[in-house]
N, C-alpha and C. Protein backbone atom coordinates (compact mmCIF):
# COMPACT_ATOMS: atom_id res chain seq x y z
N UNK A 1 -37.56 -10.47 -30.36
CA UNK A 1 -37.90 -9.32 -29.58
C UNK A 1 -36.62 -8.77 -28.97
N UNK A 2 -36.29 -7.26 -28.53
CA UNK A 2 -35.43 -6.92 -28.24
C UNK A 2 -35.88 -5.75 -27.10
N UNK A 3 -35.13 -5.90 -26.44
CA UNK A 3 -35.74 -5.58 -25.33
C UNK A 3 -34.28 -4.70 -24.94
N UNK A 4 -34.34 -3.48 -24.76
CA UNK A 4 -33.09 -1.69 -24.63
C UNK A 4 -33.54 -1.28 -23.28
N UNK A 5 -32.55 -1.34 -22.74
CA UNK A 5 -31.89 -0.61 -21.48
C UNK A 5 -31.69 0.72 -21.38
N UNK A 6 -32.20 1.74 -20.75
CA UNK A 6 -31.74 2.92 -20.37
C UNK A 6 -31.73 3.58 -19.15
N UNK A 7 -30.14 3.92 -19.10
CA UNK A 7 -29.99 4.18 -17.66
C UNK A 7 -30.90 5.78 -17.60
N UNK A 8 -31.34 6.01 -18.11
CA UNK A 8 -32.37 7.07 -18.04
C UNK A 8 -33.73 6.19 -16.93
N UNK A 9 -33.87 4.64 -17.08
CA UNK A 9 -34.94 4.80 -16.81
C UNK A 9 -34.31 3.85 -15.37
N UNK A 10 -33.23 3.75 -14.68
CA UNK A 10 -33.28 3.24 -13.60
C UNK A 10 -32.45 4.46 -12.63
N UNK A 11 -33.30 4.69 -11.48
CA UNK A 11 -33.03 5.34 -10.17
C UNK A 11 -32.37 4.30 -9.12
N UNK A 12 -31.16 5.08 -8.71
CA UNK A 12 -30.70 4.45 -7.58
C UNK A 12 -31.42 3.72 -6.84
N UNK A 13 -31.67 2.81 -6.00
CA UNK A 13 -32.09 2.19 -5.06
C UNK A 13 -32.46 3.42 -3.70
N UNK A 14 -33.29 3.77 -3.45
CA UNK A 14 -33.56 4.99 -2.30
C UNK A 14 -32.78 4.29 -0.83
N UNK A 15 -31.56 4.79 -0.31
CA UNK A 15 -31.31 4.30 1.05
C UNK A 15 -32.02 4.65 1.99
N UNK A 16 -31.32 4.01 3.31
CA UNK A 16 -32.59 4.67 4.42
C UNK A 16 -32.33 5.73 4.59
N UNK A 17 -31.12 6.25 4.47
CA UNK A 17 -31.05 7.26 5.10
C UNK A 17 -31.76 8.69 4.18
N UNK A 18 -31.99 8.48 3.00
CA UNK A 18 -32.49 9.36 1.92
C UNK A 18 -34.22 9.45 2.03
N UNK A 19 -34.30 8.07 2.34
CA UNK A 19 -36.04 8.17 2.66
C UNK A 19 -36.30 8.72 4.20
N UNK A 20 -35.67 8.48 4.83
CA UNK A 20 -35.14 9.07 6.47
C UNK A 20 -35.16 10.87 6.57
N UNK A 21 -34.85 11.30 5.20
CA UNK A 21 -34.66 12.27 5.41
C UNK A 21 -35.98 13.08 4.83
N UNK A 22 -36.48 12.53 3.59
CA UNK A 22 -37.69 13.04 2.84
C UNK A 22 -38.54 12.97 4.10
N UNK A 23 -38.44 11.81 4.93
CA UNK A 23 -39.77 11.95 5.45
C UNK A 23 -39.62 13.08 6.73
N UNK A 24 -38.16 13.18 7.29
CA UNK A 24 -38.01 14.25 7.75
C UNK A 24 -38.69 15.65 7.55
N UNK A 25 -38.18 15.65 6.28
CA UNK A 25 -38.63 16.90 5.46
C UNK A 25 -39.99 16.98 5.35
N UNK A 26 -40.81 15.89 4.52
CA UNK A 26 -41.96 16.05 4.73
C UNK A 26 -42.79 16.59 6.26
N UNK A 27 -42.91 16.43 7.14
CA UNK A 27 -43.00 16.54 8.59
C UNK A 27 -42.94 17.54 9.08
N UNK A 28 -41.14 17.98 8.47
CA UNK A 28 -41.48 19.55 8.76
C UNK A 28 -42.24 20.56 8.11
N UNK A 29 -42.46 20.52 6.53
CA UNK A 29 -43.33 21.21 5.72
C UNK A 29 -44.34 21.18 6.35
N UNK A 30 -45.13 19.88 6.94
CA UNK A 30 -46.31 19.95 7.39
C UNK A 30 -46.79 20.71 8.87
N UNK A 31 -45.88 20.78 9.05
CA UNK A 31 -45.64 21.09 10.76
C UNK A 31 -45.95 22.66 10.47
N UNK A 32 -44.82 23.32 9.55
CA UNK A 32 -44.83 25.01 9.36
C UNK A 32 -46.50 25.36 8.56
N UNK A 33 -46.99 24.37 7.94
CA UNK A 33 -48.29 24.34 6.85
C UNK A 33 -49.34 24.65 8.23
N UNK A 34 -49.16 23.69 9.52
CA UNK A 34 -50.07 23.93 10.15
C UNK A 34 -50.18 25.05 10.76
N UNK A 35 -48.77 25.38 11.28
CA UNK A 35 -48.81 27.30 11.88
C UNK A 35 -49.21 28.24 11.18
N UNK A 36 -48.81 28.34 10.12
CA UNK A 36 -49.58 28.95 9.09
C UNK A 36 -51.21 29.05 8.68
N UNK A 37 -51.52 28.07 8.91
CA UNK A 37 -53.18 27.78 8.90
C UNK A 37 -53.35 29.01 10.11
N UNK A 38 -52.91 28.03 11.03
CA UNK A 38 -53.37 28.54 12.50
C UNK A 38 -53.21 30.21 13.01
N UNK A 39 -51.94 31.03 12.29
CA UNK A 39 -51.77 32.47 12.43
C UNK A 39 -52.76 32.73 11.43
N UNK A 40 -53.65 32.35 10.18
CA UNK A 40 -54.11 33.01 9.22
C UNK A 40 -55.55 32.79 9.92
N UNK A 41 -55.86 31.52 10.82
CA UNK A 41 -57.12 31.70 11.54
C UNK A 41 -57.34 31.97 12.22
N UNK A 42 -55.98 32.56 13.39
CA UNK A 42 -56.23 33.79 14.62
C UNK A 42 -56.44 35.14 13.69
N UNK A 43 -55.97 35.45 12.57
CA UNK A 43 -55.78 36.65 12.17
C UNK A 43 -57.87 36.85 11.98
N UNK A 44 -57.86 36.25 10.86
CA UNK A 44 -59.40 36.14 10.36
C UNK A 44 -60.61 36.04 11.78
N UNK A 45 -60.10 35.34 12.76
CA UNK A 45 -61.14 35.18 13.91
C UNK A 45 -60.81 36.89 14.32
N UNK A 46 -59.65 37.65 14.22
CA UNK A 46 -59.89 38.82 15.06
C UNK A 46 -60.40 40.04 14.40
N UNK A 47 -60.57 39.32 13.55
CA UNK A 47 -61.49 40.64 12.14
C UNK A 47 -62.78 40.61 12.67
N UNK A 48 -63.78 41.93 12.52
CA UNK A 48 -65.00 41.80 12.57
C UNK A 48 -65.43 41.24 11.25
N UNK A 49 -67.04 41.09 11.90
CA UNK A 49 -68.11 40.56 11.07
C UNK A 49 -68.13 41.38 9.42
N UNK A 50 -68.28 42.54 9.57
CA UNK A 50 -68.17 43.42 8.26
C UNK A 50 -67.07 43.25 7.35
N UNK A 51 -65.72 43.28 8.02
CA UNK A 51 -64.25 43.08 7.32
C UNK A 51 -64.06 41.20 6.82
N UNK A 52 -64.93 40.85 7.20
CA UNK A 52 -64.94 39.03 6.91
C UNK A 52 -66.12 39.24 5.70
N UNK A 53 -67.55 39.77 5.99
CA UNK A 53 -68.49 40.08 4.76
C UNK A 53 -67.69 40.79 3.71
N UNK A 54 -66.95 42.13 3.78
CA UNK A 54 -65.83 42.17 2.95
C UNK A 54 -65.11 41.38 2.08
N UNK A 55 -64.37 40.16 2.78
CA UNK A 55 -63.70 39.42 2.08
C UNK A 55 -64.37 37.67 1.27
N UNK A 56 -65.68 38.25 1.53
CA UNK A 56 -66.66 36.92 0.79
C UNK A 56 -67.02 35.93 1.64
N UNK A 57 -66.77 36.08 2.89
CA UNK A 57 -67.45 34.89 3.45
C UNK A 57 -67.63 35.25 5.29
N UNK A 58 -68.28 34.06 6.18
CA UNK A 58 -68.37 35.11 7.44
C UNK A 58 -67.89 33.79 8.04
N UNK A 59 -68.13 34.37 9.57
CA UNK A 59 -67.15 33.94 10.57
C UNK A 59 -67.26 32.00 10.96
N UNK A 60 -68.28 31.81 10.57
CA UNK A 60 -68.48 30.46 10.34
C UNK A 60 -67.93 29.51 9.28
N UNK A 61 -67.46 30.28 8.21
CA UNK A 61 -66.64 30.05 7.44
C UNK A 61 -64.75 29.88 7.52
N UNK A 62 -64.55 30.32 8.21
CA UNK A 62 -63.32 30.61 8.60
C UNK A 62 -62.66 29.05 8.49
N UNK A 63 -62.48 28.40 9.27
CA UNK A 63 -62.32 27.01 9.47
C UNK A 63 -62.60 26.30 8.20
N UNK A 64 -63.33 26.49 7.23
CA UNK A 64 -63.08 25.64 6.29
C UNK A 64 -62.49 26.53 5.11
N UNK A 65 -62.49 27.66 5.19
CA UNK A 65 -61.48 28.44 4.38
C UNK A 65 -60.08 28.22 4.90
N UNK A 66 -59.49 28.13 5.82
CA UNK A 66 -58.11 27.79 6.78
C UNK A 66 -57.58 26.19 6.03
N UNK A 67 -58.61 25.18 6.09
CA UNK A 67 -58.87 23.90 5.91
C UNK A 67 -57.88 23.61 4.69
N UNK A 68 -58.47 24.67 3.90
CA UNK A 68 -57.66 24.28 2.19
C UNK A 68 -56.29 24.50 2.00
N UNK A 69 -55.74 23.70 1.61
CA UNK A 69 -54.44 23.40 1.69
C UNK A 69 -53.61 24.09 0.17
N UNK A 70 -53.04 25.20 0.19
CA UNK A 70 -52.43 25.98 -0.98
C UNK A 70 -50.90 25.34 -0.70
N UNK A 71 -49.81 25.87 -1.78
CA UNK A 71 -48.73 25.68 -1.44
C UNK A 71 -48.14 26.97 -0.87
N UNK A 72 -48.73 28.10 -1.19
CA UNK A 72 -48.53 29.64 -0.73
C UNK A 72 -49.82 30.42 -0.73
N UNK A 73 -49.33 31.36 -0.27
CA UNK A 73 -50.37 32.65 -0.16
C UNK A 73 -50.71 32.95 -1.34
N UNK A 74 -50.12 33.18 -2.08
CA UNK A 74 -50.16 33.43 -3.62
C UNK A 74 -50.99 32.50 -4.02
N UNK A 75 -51.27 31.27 -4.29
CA UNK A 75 -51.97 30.50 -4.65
C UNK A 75 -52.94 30.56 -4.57
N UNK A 76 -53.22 30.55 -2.58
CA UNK A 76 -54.59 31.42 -2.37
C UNK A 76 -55.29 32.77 -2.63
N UNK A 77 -54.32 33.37 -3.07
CA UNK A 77 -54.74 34.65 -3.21
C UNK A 77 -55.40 34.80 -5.11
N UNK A 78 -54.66 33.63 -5.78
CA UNK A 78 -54.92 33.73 -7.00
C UNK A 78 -56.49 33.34 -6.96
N UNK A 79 -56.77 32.13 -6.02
CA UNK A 79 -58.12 31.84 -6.19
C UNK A 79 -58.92 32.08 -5.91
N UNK A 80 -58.89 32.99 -4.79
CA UNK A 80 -60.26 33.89 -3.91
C UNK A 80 -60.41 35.03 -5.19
N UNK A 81 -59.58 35.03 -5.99
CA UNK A 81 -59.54 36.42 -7.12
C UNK A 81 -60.01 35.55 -8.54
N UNK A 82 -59.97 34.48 -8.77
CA UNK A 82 -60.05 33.89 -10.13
C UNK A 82 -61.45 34.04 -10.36
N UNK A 83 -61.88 34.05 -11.69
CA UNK A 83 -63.16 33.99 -12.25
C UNK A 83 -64.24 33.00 -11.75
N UNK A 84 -63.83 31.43 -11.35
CA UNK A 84 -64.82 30.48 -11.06
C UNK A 84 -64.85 30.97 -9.68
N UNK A 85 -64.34 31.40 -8.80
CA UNK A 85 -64.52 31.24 -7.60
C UNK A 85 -65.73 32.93 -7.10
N UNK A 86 -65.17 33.89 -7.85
CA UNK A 86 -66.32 35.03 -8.26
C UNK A 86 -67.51 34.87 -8.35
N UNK A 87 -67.63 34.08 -9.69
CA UNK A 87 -69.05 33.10 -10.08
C UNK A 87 -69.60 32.77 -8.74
N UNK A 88 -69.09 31.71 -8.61
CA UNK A 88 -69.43 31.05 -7.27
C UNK A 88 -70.10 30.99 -5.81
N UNK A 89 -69.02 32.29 -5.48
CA UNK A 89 -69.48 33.58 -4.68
C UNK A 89 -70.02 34.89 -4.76
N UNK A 90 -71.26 34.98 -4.70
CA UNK A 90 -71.67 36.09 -5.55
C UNK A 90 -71.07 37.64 -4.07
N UNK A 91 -71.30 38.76 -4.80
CA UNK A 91 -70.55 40.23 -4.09
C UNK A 91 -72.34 39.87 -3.10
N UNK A 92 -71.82 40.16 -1.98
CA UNK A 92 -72.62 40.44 -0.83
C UNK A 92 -72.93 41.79 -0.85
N UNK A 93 -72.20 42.41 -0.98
CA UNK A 93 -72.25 44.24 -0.99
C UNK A 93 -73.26 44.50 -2.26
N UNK A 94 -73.72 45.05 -2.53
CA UNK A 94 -74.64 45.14 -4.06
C UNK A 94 -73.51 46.53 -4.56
N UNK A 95 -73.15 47.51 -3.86
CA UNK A 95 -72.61 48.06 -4.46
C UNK A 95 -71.25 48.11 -4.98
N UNK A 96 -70.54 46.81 -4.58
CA UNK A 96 -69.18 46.50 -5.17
C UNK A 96 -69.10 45.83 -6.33
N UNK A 97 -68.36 46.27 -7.53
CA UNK A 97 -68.13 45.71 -8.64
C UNK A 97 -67.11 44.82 -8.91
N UNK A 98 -65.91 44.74 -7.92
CA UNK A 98 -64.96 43.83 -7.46
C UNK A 98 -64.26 43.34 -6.77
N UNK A 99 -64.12 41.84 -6.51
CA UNK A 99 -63.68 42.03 -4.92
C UNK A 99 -62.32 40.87 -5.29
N UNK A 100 -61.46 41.57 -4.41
CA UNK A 100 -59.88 41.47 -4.29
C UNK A 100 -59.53 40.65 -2.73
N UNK A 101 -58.99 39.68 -2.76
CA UNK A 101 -58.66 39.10 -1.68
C UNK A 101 -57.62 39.39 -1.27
N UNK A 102 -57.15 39.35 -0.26
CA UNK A 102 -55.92 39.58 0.28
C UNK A 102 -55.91 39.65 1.36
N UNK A 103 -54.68 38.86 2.71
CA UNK A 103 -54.44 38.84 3.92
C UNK A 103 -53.32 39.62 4.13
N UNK A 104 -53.62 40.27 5.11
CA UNK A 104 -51.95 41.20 5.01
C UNK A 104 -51.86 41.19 6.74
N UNK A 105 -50.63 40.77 6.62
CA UNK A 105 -49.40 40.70 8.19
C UNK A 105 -49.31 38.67 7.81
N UNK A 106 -49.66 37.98 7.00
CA UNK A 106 -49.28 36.64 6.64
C UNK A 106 -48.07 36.43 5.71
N UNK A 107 -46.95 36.30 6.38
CA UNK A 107 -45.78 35.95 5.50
C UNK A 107 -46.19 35.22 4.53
N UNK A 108 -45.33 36.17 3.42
CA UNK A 108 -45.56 34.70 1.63
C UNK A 108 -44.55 33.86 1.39
């Protein structure tokens, strides 16, 4: 049996100070993830009832729409717009044929 070495398949040893820092990093991502939640669920709480029926869901909803964790706006924005999530949610309005998500004054 022969048994091949490749330095392809060995990674440095992680120091502390490298894992010290990821987790740094991690922490802060999470930290800015939560302000972000939190300006996109003051924004949505100061919408009326109609402009929230508008955007597919109502004010009781808010909080677990906030909840879901995207990596961007974009992400979210792809999926409040994608086909399964359409399905899903049927148009509240009878007379709208399509509905477009979008938050606007939320940095992307």
């Amino acid at each position: 049996m022969v048994i091949v070495y490749s330095a392809a398949n060995f990674a440095p040893p992680a120091t502390l100070s490298s894992r010290m820092a990821r987790l740094l990093t991690k922490g802060w991502d999470a930290l800015k993830d939560r302000g972000e939640r939190a300006r996109v669920r003051a924004l949505l709480y100061g919408m009326e009832d109609r402009e929230l029926k508008d955007l597919g869901f109502t004010r009781s909803e808010i909080e677990s729409v906030t909840l879901i964790a995207w990596d961007s706006l974009d992400q979210a924005t792809a999926y409040f717009n994608s086909l399964p999530f359409k399905e899903l949610q049927p148009l509240r309005d009878k007379a709208a044929k399509v509905r477009n998500f979008h938050v606007e004054g939320v940095a992307r």
